[in-house]
Protein backbone atom coordinates (compact mmCIF):
# COMPACT_ATOMS: atom_id res chain seq x y z
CA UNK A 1 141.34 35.37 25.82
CA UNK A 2 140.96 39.31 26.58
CA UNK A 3 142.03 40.22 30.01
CA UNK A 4 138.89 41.48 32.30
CA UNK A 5 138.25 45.49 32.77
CA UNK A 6 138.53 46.15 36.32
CA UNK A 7 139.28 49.53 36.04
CA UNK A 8 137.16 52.46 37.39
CA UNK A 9 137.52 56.20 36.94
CA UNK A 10 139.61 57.98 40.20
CA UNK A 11 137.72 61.01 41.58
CA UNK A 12 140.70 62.79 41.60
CA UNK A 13 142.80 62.16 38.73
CA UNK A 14 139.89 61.50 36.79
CA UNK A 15 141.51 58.14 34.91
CA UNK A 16 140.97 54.34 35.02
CA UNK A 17 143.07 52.56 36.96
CA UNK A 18 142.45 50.21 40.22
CA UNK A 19 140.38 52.29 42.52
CA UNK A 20 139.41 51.77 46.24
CA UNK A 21 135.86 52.86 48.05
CA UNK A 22 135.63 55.31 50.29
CA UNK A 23 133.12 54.41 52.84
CA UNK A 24 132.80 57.88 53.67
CA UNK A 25 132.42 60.35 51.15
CA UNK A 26 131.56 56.60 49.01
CA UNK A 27 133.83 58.11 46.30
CA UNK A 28 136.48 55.78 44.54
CA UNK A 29 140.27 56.74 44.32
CA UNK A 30 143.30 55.08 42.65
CA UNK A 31 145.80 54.02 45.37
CA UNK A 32 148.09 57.26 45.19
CA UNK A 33 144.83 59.34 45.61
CA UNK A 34 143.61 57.44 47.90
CA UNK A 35 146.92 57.92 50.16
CA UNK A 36 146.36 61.35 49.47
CA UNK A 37 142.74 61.44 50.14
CA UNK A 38 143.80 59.62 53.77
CA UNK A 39 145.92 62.76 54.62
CA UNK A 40 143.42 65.44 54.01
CA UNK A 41 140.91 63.63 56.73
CA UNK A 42 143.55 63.05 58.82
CA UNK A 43 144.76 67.15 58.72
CA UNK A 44 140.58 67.97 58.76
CA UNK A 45 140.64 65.55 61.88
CA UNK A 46 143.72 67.90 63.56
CA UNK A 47 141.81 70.73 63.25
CA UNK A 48 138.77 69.39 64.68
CA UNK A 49 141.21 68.35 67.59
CA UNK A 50 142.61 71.55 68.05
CA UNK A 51 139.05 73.58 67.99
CA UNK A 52 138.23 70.46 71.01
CA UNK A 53 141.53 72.08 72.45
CA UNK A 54 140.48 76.01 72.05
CA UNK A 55 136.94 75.33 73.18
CA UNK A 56 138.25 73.09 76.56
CA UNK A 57 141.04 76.02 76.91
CA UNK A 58 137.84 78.68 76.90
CA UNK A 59 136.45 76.83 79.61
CA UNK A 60 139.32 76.60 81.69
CA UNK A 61 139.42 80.21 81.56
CA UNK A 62 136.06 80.85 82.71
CA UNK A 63 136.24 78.43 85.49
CA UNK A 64 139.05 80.38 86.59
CA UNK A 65 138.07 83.91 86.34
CA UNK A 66 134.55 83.81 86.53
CA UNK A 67 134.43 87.29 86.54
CA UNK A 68 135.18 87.79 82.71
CA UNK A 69 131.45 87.07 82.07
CA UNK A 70 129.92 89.31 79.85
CA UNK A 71 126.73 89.83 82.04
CA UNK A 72 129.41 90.79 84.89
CA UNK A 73 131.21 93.65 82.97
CA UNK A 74 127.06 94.51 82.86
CA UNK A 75 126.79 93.75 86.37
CA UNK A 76 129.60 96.15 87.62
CA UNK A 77 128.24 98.94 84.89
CA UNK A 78 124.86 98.95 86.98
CA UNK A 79 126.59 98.81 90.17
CA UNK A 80 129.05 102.40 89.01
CA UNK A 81 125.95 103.83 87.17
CA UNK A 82 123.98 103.29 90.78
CA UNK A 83 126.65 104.94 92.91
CA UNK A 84 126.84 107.63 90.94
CA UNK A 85 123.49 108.04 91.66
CA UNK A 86 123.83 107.72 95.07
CA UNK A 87 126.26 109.95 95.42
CA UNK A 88 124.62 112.41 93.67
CA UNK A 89 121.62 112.02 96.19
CA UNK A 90 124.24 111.84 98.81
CA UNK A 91 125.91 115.30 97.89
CA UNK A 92 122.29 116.81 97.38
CA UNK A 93 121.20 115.99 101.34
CA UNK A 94 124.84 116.85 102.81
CA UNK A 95 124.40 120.45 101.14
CA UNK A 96 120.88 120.56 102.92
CA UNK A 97 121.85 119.21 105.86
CA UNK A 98 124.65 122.28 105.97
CA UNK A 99 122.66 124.60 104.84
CA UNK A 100 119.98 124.37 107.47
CA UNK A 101 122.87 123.28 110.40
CA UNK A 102 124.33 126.49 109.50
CA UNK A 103 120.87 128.64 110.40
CA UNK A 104 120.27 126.16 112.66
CA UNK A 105 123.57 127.13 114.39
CA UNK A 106 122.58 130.66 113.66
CA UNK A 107 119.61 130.31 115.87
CA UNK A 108 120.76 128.65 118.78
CA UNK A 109 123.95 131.26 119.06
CA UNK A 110 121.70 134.28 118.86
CA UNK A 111 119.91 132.74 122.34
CA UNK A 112 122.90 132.09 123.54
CA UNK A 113 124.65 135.24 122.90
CA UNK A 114 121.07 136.37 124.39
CA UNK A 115 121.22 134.73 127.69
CA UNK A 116 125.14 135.88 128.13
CA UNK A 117 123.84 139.69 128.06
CA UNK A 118 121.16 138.76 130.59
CA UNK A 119 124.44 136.68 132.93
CA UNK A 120 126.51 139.99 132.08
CA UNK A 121 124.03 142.16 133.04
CA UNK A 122 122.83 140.86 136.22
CA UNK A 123 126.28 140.49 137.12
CA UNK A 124 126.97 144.06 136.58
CA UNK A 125 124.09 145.35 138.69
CA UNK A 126 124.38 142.46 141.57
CA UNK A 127 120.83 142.21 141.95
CA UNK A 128 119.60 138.22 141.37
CA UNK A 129 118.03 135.79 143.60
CA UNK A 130 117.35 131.87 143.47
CA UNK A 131 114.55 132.39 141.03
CA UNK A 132 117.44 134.30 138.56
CA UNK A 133 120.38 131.78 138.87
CA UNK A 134 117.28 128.68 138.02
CA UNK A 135 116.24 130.43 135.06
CA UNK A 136 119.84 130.94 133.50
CA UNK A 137 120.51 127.43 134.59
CA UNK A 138 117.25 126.22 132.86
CA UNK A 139 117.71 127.89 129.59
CA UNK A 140 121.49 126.81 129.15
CA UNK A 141 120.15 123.54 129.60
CA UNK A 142 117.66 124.00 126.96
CA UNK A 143 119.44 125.18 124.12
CA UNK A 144 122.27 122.35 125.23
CA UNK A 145 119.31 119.61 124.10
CA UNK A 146 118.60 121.74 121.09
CA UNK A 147 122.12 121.15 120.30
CA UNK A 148 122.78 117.86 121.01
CA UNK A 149 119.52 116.60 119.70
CA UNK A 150 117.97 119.08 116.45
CA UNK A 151 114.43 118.38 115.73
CA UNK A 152 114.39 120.63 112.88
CA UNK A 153 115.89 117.59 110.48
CA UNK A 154 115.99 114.02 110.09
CA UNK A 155 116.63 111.32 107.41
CA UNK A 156 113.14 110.21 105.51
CA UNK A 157 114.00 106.60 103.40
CA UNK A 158 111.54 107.20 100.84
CA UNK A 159 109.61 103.24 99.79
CA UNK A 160 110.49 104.65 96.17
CA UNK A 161 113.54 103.89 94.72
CA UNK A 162 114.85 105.94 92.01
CA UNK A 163 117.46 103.52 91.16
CA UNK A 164 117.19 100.78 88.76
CA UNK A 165 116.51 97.41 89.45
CA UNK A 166 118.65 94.77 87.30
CA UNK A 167 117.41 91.08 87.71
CA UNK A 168 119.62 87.87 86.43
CA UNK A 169 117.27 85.38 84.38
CA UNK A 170 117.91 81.68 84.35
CA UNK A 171 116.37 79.56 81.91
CA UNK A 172 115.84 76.83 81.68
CA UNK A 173 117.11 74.20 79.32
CA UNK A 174 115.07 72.36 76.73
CA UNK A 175 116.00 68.83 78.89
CA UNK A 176 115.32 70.63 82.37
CA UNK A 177 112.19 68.86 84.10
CA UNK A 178 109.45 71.45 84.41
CA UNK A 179 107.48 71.61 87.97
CA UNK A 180 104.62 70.32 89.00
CA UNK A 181 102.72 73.47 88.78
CA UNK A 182 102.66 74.98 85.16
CA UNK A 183 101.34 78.46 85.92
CA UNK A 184 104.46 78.87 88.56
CA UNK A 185 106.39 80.99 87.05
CA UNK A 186 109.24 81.31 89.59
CA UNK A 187 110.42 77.46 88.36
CA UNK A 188 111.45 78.71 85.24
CA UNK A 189 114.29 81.41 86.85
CA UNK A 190 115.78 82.56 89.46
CA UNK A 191 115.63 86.08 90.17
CA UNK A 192 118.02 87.96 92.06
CA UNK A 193 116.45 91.34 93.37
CA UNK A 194 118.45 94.56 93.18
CA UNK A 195 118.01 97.85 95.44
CA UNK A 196 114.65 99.23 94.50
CA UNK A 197 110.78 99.49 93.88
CA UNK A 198 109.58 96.14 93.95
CA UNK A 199 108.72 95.25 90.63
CA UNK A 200 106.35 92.22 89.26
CA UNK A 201 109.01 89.70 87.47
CA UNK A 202 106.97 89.15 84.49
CA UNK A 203 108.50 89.03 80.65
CA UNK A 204 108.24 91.90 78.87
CA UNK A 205 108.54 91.81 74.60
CA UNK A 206 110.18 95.34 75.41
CA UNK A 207 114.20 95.06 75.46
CA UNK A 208 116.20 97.81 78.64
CA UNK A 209 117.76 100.08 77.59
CA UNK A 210 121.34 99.18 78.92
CA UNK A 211 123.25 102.21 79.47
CA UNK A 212 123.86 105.73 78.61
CA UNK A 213 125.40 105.27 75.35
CA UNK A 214 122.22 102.70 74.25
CA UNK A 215 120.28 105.27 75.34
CA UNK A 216 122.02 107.95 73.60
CA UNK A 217 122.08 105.94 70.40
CA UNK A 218 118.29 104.93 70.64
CA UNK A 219 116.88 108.72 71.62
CA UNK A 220 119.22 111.38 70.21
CA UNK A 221 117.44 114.54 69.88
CA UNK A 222 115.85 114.76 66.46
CA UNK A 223 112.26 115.78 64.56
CA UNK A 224 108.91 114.86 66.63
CA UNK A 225 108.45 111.80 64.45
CA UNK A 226 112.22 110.18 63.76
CA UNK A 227 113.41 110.98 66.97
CA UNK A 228 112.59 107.70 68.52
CA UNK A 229 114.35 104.26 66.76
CA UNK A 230 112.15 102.70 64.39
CA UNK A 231 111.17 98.91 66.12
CA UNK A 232 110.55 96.91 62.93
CA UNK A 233 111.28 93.63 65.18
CA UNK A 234 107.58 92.00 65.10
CA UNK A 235 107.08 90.13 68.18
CA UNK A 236 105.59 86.60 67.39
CA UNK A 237 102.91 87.73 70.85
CA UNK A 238 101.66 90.60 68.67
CA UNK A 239 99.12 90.79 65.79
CA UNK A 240 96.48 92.76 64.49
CA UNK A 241 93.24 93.67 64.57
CA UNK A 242 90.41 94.25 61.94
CA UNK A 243 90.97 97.94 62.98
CA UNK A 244 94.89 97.75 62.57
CA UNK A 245 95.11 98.06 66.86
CA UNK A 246 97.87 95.83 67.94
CA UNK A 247 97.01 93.86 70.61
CA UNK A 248 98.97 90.35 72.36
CA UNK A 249 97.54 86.80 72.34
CA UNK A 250 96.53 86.34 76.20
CA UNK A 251 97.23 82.98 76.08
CA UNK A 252 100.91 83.69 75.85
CA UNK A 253 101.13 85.87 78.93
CA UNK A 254 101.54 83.89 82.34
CA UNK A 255 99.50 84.02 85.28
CA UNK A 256 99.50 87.18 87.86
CA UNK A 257 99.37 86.51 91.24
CA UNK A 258 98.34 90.25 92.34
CA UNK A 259 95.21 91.19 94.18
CA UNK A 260 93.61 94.50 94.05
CA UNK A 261 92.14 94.96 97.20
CA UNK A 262 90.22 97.50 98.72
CA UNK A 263 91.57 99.06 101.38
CA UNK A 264 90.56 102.05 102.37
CA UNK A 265 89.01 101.43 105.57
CA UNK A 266 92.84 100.48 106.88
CA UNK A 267 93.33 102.19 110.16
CA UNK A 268 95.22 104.88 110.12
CA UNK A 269 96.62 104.79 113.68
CA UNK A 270 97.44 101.24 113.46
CA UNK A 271 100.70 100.60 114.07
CA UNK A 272 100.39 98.23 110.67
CA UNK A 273 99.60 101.27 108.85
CA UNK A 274 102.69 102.08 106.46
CA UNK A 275 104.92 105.09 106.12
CA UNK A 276 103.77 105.58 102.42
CA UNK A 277 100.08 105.49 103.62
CA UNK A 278 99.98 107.92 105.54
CA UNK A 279 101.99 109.98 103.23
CA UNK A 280 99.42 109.34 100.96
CA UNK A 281 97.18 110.20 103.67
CA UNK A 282 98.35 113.30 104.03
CA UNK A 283 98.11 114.21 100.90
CA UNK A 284 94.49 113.31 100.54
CA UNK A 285 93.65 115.46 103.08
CA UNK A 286 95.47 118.54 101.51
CA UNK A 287 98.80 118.27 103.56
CA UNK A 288 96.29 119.39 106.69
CA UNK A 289 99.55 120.84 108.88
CA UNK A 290 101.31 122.56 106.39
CA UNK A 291 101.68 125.61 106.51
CA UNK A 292 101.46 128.61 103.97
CA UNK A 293 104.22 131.26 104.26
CA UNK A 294 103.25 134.32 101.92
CA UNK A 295 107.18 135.56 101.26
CA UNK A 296 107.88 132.36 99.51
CA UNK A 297 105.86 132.38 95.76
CA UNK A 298 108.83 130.99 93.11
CA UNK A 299 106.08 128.18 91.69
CA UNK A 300 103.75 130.76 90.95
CA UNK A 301 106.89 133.03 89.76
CA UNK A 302 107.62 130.46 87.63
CA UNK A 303 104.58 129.19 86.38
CA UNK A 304 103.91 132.80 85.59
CA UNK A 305 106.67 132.74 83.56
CA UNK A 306 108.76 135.04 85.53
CA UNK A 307 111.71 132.90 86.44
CA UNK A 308 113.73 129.84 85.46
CA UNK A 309 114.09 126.55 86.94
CA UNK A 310 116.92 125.17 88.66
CA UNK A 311 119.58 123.48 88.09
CA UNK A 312 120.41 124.19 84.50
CA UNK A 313 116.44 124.85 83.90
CA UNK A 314 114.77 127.52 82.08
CA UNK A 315 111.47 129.68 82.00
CA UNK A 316 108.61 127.53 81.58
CA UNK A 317 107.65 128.20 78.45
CA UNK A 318 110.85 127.39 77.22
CA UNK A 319 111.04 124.35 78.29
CA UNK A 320 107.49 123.25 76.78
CA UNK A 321 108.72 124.50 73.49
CA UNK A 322 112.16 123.35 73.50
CA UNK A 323 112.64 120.06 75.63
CA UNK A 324 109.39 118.50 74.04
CA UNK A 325 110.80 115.31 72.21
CA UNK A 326 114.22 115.67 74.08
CA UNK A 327 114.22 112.41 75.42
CA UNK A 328 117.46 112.11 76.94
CA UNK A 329 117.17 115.23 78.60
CA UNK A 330 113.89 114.32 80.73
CA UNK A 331 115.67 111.05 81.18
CA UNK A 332 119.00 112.15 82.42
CA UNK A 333 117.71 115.67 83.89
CA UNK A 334 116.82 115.20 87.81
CA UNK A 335 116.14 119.01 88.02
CA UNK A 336 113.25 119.80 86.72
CA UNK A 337 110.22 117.38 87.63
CA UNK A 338 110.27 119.52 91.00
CA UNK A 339 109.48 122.56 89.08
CA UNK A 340 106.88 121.46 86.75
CA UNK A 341 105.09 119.19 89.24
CA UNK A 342 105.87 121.30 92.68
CA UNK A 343 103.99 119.69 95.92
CA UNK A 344 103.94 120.46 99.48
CA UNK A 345 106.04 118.19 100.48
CA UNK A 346 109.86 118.52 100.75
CA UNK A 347 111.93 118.07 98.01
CA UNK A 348 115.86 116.84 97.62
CA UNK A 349 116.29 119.52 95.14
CA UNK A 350 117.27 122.55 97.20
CA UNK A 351 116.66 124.90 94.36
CA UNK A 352 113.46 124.10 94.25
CA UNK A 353 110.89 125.49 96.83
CA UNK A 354 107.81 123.37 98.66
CA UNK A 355 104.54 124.29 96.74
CA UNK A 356 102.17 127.30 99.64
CA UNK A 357 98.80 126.68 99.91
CA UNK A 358 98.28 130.79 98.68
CA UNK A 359 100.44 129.69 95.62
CA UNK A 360 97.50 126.80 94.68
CA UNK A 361 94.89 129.73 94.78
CA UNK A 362 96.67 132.25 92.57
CA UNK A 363 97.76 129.65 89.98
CA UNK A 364 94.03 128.00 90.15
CA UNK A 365 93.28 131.87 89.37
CA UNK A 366 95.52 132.55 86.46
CA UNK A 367 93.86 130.55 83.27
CA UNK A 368 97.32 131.22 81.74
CA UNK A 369 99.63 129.58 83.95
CA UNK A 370 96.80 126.19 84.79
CA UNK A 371 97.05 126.15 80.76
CA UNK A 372 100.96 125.45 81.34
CA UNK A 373 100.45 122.54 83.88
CA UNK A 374 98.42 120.72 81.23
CA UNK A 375 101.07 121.68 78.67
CA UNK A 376 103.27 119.87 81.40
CA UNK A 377 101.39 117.01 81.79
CA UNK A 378 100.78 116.81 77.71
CA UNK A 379 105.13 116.99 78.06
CA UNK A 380 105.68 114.02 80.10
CA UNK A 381 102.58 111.94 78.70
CA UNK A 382 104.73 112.11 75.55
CA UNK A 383 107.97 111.20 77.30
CA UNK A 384 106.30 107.79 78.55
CA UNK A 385 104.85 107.18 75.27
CA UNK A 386 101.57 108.35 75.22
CA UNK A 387 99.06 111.22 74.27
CA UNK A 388 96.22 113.48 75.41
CA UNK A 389 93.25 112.91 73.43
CA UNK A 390 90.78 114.91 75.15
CA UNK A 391 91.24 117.47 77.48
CA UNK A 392 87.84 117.63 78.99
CA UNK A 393 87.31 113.55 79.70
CA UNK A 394 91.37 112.72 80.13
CA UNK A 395 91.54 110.19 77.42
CA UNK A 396 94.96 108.91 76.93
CA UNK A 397 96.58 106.74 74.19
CA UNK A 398 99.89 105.31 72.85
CA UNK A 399 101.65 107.95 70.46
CA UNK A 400 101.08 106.99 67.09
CA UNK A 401 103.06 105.09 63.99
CA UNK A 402 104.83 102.47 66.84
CA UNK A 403 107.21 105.63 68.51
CA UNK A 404 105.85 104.75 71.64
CA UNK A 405 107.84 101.40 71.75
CA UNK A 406 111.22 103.00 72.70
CA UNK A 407 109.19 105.21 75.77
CA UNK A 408 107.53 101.90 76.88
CA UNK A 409 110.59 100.36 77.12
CA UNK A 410 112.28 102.31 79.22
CA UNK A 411 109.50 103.37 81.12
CA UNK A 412 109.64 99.82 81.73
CA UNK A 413 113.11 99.87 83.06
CA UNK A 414 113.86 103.16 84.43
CA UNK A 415 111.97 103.03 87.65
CA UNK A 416 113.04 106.41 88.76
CA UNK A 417 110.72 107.74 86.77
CA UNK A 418 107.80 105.63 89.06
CA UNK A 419 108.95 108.39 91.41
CA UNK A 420 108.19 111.01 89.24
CA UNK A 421 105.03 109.77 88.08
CA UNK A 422 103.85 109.58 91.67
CA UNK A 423 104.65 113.20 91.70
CA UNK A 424 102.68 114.07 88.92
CA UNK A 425 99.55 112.60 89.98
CA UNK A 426 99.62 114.16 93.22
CA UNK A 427 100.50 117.65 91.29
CA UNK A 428 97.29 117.19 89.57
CA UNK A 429 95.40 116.58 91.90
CA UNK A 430 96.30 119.87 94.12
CA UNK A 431 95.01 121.55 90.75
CA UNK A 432 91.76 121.85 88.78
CA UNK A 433 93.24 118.05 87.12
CA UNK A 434 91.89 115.12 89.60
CA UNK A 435 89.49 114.73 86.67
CA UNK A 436 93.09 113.61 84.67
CA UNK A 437 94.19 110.61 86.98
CA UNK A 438 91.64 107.68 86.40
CA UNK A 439 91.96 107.60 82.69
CA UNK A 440 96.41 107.64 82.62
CA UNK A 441 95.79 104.39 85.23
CA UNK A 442 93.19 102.97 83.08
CA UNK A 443 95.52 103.32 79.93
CA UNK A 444 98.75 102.10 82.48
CA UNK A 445 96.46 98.90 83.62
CA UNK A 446 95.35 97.52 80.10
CA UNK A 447 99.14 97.97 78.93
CA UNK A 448 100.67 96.49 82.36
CA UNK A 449 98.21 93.72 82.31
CA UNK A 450 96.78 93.00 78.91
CA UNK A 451 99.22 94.23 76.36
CA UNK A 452 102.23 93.53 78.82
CA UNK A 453 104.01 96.29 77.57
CA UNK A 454 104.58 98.00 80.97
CA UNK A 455 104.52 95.08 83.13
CA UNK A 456 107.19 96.53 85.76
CA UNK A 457 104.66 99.61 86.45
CA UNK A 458 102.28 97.33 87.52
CA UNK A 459 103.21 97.18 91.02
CA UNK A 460 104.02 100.63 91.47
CA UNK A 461 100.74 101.62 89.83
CA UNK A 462 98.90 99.24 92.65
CA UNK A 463 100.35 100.44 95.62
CA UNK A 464 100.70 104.03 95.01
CA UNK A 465 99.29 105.44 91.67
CA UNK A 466 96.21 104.50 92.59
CA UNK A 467 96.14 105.70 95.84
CA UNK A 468 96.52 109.42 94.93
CA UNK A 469 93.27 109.34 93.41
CA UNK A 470 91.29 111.03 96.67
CA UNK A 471 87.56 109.93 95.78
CA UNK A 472 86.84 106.36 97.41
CA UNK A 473 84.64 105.96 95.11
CA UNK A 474 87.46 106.40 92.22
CA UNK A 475 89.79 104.13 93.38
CA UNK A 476 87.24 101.08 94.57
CA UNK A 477 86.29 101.07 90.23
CA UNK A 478 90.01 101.48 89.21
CA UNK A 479 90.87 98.75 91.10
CA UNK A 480 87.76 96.93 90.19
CA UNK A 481 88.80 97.06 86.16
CA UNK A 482 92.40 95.71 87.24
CA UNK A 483 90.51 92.73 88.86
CA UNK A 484 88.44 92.26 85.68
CA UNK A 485 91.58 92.68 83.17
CA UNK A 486 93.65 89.66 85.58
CA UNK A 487 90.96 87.50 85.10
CA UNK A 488 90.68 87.85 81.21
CA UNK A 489 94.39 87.13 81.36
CA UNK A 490 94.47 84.30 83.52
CA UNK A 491 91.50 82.64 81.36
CA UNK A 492 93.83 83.07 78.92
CA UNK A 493 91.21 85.98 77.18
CA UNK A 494 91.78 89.17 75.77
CA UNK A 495 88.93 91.33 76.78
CA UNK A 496 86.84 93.42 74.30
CA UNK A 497 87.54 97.22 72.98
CA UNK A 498 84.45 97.96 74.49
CA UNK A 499 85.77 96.41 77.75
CA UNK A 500 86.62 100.56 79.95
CA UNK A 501 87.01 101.51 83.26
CA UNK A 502 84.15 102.90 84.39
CA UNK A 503 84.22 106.20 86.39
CA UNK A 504 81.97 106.53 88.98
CA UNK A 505 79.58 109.97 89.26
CA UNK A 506 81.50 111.93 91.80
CA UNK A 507 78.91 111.95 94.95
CA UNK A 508 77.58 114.88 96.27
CA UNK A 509 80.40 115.78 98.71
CA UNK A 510 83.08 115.50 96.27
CA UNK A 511 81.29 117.71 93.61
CA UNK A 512 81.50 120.16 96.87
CA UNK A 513 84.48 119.57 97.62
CA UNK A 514 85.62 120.45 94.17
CA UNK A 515 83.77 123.84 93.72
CA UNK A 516 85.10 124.86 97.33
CA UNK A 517 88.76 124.21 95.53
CA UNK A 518 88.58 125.16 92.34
């Protein structure tokens, strides 16, 4: 009687003999394989324990020195960047501060020294009375206030910031219970607010640039059309048009809570009313007490082309031809926006002088040199990502072939340059270029609130972009179209191309008011 097969083929040795399951891998090995196939699980099983081991060791680091985050090494890079800054600003308003103390000093020794010849010389003839000896004593104690208490200076904290705000994001986990409310956006992250303009926490598709060395990296001074980065990343919020016009799903975008009220019958000698108000105020009125003094004329020297701009400037000209496209210059340089866009207001840079009201007749006058402040406008336009399209209506739009991605971003993060735009405006405005404002804030609205490309200008552009704009009539239908563009995006709607601002006729007064001027 032939003994029964029982005999199977190992996995390993690859020959009949007795073999045993593997419930595992459900693979059959002879009994010295299978031994052997016992060992390698149990050495796959000590590795697994030691990665356990590594990982829990990790941990036990971190809960010990928090401070090795990564986002803290970022943390304390913002926080050296922004002293630097500081101290910067700092150094520039000690050197004014001297500067003027010292003819400041000037002043009140040349009185003194004054009223010492009149002691001296009474003295000397012996001829005074009561009235004498009150007068000396009076004017001793005047120029002892002056001293003690200057009028001449004090410190202005601008409601600008031109330092960057950094904000920590927490979100959520996919287990996390949402809130009660699904439009509140706030229960999906904590933000903690740095020094700064306030800016509207909503997410942008638009990464910040980081540092200098990102920055560096992503705008290095090439050609006009490689020298932003290409931005091949699609973002999923994004498609297309029939006319090849990107333009973001509105039903991706959360709610704004923002209202666009007008205000322009505020009071302006409440005590409610705000230092920027009646800054802007002022300069709606055409800085009413300033005054013009004839000996000073370096804006229309150097709009002229006669001089250069300082620090480290250059003649105008030069700098239209030359720093176009230079990116990290107009970043990094804190020089020159003082120059090309001079008001009559003070400035920080003490090389730069405060625009005279004779200075915005004889540059109105000169075709050549109100050519040059649209070249400067056309300059920065192209810095923050967008172009002129006409010159006579102000039609502005995103630079073409997707190199305005790397402006909007950090135009988006850099909210210095909120400051500067403010500037700008204003400029215009003191010029033949009012006509210019509405359409950059129309362009600024539909990408802060429909595209959400520039969602951090938003709240600058609310509270005092649109208040340069010195019709009533002007700002009441600019704020009117932001009204109209929340509500498509709150529906969840993306409102039609044909969906404009539209300007308002300027009334009778202001058509006067503009001939007087220009």
């Amino acid at each position: 009687m032939a003994m029964t097969n029982n005999k199977t083929l190992c996995f390993t040795c690859n020959k009949e003999k007795i073999t045993y399951a593997c419930e595992g891998c459900s693979k059959r090995f002879c009994l010295i394989h299978l031994t052997e196939h016992q060992q390698i699980l149990n050495e796959e099983l000590n590795h697994i324990i030691n990665d356990y081991d590594e990982f829990k060791q990790r941990i036990n680091e971190q809960k010990q020195n928090p401070q090795s985050h990564s986002l803290i090494k970022q943390i304390n890079q913002w926080e050296t960047n922004s002293i630097e800054i500081i101290q910067q600003k700092a150094q520039e308003c000690r050197k004014i501060v001297i500067k003027s103390s010292k003819t400041f000093i000037d002043d009140i020794e040349m009185k003194f020294n004054n009223l010492s010849e009149q002691i001296k010389q009474i003295h000397k003839e012996n001829e005074f009375n009561e009235i004498n000896l009150n007068y000396l004593r009076n004017q001793l104690m005047k120029i002892t206030q002056e001293l003690s208490n200057p009028s001449n200076m004090s410190i202005q904290q601008n409601s600008q910031s031109f330092i960057n705000d950094i904000s920590v994001i927490l979100l959520k986990s996919c287990g996390t219970t949402r809130g009660n409310d699904p439009d509140d956006n706030d229960s999906n992250k904590k933000s903690i607010q740095k020094t700064g303009q306030s800016q509207l926490q909503q997410p942008s598709s638009y990464d910040r640039i980081d540092s200098d060395e990102d920055f560096h990296n992503q705008w290095s001074k090439k050609s006009k059309k490689s020298n932003m980065i290409s931005d091949d990343d699609d973002d999923d919020n994004i498609n297309r048009d029939g006319s090849g016009r990107h333009t973001r799903s509105s039903a991706t975008l959360s709610k704004l809570r923002i209202n666009f009220d007008d205000s322009d019958d505020e009071n302006e000698d409440s005590r409610h009313y705000s230092y920027s108000k009646r800054d802007i105020a002022e300069y709606r009125n055409h800085y009413p007490n300033a005054r013009s003094n004839p000996k000073i004329h370096d804006n229309y020297d150097f709009y002229t082309n006669q001089i250069r701009s300082h620090p480290d400037g250059d003649l105008i000209d030069n700098i239209h031809k030359n720093w176009l496209g230079d990116y990290r210059k107009l970043e990094f340089h804190h020089g020159y926006i003082q120059w090309l866009f001079p008001l009559q207001e003070c400035d920080l840079n003490i090389s730069s002088e405060q625009l005279q009201k004779h200075e915005i007749e004889s540059i109105s006058k000169n075709e050549k040199a109100l050519e040059r402040l649209l070249t400067s406008y056309k300059l920065m336009l192209d810095f923050y990502g967008f172009e002129l399209v006409d010159e006579n209506t102000g039609e502005i739009r995103r630079l073409s072939d997707d190199s305005y991605k790397s402006c909007f971003r950090n135009l988006n993060s850099a909210s210095h340059n909120y400051l500067r735009i403010t500037r700008i405006l204003k400029c215009l405005g003191e010029f033949k270029y009012e006509y210019l404002k509405f359409p950059f804030l129309a362009a600024i609205l539909r990408e802060s609130i429909t595209e959400n490309t520039l969602s951090n200008c938003l709240r600058s552009c609310k509270d005092y972009w649109i208040e340069t704009l010195r019709s009533p009539e002007e700002r009441r239908a600019i704020r009117q179209y932001a009204r109209e563009l929340v509500e498509y995006r709150n529906k969840g709607m993306t409102p039609p191309k044909s969906h404009k601002a539209h300007r308002p006729r300027p009334t009778s007064a202001v058509r006067k008011q503009i001939d007087v001027e220009h």
